[in-house]
PDB file of N, CA and C in Angstrom:
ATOM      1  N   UNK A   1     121.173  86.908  90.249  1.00  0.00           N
ATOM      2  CA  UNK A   1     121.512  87.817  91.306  1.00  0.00           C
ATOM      3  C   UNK A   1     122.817  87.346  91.935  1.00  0.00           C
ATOM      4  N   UNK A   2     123.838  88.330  91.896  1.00  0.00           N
ATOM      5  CA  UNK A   2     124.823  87.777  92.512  1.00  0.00           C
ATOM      6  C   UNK A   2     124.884  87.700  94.555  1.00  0.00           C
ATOM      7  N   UNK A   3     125.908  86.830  94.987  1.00  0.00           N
ATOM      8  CA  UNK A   3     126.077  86.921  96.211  1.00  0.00           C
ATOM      9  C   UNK A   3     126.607  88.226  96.696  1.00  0.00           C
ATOM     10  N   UNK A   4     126.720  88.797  97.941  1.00  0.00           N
ATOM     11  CA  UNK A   4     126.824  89.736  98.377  1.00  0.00           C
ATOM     12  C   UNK A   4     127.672  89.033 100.106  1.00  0.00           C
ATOM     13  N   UNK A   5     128.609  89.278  99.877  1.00  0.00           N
ATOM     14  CA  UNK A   5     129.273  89.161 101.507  1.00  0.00           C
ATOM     15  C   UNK A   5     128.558  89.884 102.689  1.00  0.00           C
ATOM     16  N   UNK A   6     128.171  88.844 104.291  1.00  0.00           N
ATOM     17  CA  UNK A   6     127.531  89.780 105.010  1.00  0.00           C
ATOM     18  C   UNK A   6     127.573  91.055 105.355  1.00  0.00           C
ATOM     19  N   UNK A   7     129.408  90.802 104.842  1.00  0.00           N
ATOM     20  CA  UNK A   7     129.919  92.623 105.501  1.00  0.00           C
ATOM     21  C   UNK A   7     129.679  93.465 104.855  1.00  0.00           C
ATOM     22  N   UNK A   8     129.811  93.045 103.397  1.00  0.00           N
ATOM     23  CA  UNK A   8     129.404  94.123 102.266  1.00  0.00           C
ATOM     24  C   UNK A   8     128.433  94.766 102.488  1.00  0.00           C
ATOM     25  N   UNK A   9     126.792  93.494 102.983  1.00  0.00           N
ATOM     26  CA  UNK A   9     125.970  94.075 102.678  1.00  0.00           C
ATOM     27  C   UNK A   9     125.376  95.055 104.060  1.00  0.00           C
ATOM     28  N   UNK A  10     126.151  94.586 105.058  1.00  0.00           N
ATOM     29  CA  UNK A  10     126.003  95.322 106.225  1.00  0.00           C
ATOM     30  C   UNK A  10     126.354  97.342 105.805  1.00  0.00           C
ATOM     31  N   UNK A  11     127.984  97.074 104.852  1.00  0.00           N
ATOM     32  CA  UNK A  11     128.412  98.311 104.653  1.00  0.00           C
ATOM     33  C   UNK A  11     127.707  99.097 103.920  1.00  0.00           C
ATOM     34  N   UNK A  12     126.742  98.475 103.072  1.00  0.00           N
ATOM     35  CA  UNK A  12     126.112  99.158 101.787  1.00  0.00           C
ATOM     36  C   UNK A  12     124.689  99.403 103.072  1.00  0.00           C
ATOM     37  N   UNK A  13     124.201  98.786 104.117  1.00  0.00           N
ATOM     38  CA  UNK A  13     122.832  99.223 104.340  1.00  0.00           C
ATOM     39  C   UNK A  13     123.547 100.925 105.502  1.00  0.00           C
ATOM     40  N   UNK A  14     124.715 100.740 105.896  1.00  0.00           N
ATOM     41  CA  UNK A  14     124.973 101.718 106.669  1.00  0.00           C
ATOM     42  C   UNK A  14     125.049 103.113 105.898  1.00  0.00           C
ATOM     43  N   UNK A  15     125.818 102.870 104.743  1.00  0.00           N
ATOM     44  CA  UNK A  15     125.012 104.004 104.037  1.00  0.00           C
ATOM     45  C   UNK A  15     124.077 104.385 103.415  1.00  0.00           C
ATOM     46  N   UNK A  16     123.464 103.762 103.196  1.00  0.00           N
ATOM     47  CA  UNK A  16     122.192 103.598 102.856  1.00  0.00           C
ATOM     48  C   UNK A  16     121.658 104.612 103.452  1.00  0.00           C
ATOM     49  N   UNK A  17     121.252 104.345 105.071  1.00  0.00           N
ATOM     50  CA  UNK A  17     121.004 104.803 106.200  1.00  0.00           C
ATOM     51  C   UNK A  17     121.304 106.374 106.638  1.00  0.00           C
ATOM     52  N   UNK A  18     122.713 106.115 106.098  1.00  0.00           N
ATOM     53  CA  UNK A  18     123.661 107.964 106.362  1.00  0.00           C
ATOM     54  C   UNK A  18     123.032 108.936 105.158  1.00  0.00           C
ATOM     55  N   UNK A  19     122.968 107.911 104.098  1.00  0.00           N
ATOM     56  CA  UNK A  19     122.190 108.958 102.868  1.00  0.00           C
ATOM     57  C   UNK A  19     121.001 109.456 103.104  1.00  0.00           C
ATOM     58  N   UNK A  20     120.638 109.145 103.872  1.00  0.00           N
ATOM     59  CA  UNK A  20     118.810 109.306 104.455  1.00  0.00           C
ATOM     60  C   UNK A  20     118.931 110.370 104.927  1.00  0.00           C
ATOM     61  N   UNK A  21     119.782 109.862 106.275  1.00  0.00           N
ATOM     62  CA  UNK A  21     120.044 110.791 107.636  1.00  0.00           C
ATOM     63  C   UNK A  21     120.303 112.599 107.194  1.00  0.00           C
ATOM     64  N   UNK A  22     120.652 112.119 105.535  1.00  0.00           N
ATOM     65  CA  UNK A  22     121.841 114.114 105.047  1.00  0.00           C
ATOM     66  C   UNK A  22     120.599 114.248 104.281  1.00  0.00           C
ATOM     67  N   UNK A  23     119.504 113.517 103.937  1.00  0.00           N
ATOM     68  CA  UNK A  23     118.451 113.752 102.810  1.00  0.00           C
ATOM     69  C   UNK A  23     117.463 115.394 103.736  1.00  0.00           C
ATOM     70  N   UNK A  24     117.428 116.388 102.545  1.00  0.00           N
ATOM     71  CA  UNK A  24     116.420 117.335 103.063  1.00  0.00           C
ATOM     72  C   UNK A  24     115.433 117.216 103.780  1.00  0.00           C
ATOM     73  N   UNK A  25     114.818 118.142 104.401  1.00  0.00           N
ATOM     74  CA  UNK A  25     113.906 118.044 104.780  1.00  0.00           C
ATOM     75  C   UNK A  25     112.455 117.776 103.707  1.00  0.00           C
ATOM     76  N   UNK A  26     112.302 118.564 102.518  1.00  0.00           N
ATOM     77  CA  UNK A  26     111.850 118.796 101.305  1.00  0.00           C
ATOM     78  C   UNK A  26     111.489 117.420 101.138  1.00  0.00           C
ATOM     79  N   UNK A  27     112.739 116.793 100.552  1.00  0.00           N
ATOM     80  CA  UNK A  27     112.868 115.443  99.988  1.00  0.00           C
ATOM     81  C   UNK A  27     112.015 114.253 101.279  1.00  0.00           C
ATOM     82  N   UNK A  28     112.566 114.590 102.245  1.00  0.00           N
ATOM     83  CA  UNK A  28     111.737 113.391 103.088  1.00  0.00           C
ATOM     84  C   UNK A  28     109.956 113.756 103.343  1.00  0.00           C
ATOM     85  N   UNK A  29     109.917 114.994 103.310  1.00  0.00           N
ATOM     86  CA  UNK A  29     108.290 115.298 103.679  1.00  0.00           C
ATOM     87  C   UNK A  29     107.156 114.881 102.106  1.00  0.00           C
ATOM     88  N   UNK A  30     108.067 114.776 101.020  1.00  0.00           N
ATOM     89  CA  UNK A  30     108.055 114.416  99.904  1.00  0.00           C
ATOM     90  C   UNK A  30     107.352 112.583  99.988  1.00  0.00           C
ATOM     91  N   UNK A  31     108.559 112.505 100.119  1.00  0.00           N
ATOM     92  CA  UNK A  31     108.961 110.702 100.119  1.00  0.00           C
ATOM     93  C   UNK A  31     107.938 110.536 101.336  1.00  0.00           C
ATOM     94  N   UNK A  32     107.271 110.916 102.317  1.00  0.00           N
ATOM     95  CA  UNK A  32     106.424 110.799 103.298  1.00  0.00           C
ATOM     96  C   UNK A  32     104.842 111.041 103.173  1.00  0.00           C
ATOM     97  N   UNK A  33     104.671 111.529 101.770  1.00  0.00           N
ATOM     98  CA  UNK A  33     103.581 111.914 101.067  1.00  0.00           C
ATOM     99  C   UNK A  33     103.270 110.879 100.499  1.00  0.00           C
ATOM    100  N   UNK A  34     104.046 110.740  99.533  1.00  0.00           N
ATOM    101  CA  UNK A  34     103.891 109.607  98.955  1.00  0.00           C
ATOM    102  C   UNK A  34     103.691 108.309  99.607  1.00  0.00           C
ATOM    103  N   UNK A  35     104.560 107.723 100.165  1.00  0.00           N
ATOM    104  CA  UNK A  35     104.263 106.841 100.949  1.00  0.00           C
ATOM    105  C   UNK A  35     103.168 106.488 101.695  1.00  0.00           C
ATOM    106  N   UNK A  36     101.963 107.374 101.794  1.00  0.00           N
ATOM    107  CA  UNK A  36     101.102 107.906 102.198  1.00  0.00           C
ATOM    108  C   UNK A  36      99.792 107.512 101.627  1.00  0.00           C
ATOM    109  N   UNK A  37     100.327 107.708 100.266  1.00  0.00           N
ATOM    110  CA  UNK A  37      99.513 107.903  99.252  1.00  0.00           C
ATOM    111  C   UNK A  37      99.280 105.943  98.683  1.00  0.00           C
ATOM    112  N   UNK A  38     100.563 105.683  98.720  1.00  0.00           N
ATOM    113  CA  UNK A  38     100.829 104.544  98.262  1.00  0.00           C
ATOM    114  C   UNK A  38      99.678 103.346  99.167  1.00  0.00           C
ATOM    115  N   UNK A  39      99.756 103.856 100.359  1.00  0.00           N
ATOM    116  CA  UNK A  39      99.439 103.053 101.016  1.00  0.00           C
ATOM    117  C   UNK A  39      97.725 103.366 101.566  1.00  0.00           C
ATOM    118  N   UNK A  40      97.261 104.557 101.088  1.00  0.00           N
ATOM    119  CA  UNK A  40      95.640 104.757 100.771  1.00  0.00           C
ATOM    120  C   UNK A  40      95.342 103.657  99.695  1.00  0.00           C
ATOM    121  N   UNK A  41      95.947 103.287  98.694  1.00  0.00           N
ATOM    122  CA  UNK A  41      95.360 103.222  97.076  1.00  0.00           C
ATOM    123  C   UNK A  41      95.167 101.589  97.682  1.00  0.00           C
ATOM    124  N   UNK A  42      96.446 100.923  98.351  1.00  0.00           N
ATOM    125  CA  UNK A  42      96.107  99.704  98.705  1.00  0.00           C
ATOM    126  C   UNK A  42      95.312  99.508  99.615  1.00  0.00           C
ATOM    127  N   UNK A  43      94.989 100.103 100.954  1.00  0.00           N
ATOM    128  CA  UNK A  43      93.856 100.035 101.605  1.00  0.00           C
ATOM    129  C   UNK A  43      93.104 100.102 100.812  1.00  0.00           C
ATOM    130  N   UNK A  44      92.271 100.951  99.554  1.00  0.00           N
ATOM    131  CA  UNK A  44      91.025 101.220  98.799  1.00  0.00           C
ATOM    132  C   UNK A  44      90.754 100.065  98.453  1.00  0.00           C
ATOM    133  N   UNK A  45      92.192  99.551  97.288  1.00  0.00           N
ATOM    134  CA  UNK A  45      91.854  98.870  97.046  1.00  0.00           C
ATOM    135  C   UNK A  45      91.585  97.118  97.570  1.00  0.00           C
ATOM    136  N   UNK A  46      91.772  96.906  98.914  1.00  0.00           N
ATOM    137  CA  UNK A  46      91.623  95.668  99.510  1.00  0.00           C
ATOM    138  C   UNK A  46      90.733  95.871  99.786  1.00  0.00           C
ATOM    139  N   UNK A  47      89.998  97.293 100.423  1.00  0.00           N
ATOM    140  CA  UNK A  47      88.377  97.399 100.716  1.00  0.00           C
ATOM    141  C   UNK A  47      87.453  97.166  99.887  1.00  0.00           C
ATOM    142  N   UNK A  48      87.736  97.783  98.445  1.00  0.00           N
ATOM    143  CA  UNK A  48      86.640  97.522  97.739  1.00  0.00           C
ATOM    144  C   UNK A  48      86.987  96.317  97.274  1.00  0.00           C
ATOM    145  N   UNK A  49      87.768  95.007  97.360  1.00  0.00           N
ATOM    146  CA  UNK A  49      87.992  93.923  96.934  1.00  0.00           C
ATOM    147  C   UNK A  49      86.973  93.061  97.817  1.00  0.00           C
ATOM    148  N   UNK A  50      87.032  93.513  99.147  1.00  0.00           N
ATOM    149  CA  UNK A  50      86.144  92.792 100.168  1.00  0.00           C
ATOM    150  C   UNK A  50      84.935  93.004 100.332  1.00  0.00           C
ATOM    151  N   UNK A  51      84.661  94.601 100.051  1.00  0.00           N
ATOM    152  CA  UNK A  51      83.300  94.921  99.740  1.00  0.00           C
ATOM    153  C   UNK A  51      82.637  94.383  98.976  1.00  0.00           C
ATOM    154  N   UNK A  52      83.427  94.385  97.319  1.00  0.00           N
ATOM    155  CA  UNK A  52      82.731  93.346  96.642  1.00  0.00           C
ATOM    156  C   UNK A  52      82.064  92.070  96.060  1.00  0.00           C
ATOM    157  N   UNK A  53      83.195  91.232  97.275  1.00  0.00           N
ATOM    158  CA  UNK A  53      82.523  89.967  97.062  1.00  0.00           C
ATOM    159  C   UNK A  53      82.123  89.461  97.864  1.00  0.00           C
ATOM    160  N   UNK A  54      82.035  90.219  99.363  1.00  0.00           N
ATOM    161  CA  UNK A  54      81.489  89.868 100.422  1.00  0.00           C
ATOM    162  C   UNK A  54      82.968  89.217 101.741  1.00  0.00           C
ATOM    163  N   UNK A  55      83.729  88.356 100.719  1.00  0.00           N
ATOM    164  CA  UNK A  55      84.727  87.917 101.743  1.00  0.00           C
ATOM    165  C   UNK A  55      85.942  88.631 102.028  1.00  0.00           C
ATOM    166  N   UNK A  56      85.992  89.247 103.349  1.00  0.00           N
ATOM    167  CA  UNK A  56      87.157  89.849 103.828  1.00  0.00           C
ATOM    168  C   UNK A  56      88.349  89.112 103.732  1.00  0.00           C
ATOM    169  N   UNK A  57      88.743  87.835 103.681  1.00  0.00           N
ATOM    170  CA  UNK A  57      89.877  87.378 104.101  1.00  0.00           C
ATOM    171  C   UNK A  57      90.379  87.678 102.257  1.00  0.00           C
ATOM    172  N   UNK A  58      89.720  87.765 101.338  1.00  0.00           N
ATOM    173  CA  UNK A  58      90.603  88.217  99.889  1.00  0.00           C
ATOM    174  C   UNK A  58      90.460  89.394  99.972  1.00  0.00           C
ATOM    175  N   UNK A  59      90.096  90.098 100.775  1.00  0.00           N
ATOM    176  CA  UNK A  59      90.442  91.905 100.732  1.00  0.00           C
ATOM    177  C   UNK A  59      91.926  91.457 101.791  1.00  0.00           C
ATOM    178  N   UNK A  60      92.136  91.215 102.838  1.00  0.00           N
ATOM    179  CA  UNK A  60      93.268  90.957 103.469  1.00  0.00           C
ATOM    180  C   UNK A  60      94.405  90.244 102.757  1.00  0.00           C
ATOM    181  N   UNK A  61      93.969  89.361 102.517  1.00  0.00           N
ATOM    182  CA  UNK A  61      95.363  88.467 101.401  1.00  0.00           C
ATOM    183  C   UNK A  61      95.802  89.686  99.953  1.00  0.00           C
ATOM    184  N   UNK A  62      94.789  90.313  99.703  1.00  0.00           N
ATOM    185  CA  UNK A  62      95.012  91.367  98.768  1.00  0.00           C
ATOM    186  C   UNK A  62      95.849  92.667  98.969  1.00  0.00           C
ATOM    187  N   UNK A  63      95.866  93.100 100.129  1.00  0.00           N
ATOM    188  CA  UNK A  63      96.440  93.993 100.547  1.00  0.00           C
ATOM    189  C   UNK A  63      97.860  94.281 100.508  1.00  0.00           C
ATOM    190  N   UNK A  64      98.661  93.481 100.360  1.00  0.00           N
ATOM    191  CA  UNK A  64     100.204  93.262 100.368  1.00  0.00           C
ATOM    192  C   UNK A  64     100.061  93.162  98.594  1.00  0.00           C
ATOM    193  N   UNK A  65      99.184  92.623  97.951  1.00  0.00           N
ATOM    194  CA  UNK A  65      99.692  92.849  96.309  1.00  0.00           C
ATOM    195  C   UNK A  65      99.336  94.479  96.092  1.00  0.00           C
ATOM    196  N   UNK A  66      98.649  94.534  96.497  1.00  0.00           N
ATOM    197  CA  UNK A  66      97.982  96.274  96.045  1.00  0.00           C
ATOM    198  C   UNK A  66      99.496  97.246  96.323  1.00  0.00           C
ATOM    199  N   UNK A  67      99.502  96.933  97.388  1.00  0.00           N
ATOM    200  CA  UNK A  67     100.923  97.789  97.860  1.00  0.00           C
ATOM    201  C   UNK A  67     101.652  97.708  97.015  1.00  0.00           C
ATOM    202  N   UNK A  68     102.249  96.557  96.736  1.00  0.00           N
ATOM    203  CA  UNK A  68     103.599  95.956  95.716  1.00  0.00           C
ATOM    204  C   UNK A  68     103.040  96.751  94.377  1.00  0.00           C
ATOM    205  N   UNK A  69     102.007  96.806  94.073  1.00  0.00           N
ATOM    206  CA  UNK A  69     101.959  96.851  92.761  1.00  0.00           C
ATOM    207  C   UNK A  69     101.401  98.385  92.406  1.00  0.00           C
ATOM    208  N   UNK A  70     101.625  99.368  93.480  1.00  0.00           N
ATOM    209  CA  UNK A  70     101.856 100.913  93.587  1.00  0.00           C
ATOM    210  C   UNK A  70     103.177 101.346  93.517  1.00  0.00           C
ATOM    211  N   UNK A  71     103.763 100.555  93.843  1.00  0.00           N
ATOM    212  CA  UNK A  71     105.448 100.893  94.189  1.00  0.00           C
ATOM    213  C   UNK A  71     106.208 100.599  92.999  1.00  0.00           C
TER     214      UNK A  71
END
């Protein structure tokens, strides 16, 4: 991975940001669905991780992989 200058990466998140800001309405109620969705499948699945073995704290530690690994 290469380095990235702070300013660069300051300049690249500002548009980033502006590309959002011009994004449809369509496209964001879209991307807001999903996101949505993404983040049911990892709740499910940290619940039924905890449900099943009884210990909540590996349904919690689980929850951040479930996510990652929808996306």
């Amino acid at each position: 991975m290469s380095y990235i200058l702070p300013s660069e990466f300051a300049t690249k998140m500002v548009d980033a940001g502006e590309s959002k800001i011009f994004m449809s309405t369509r496209d964001t109620l879209i991307r807001a669905f999903m996101a949505g969705a993404i983040l049911a499948l990892a709740a499910a699945f940290a619940i039924t991780v905890a449900v099943q073995t009884g210990v909540f704290l590996i349904g919690a530690i689980l929850f951040p992989i479930g996510s990652a690994c929808c996306t």
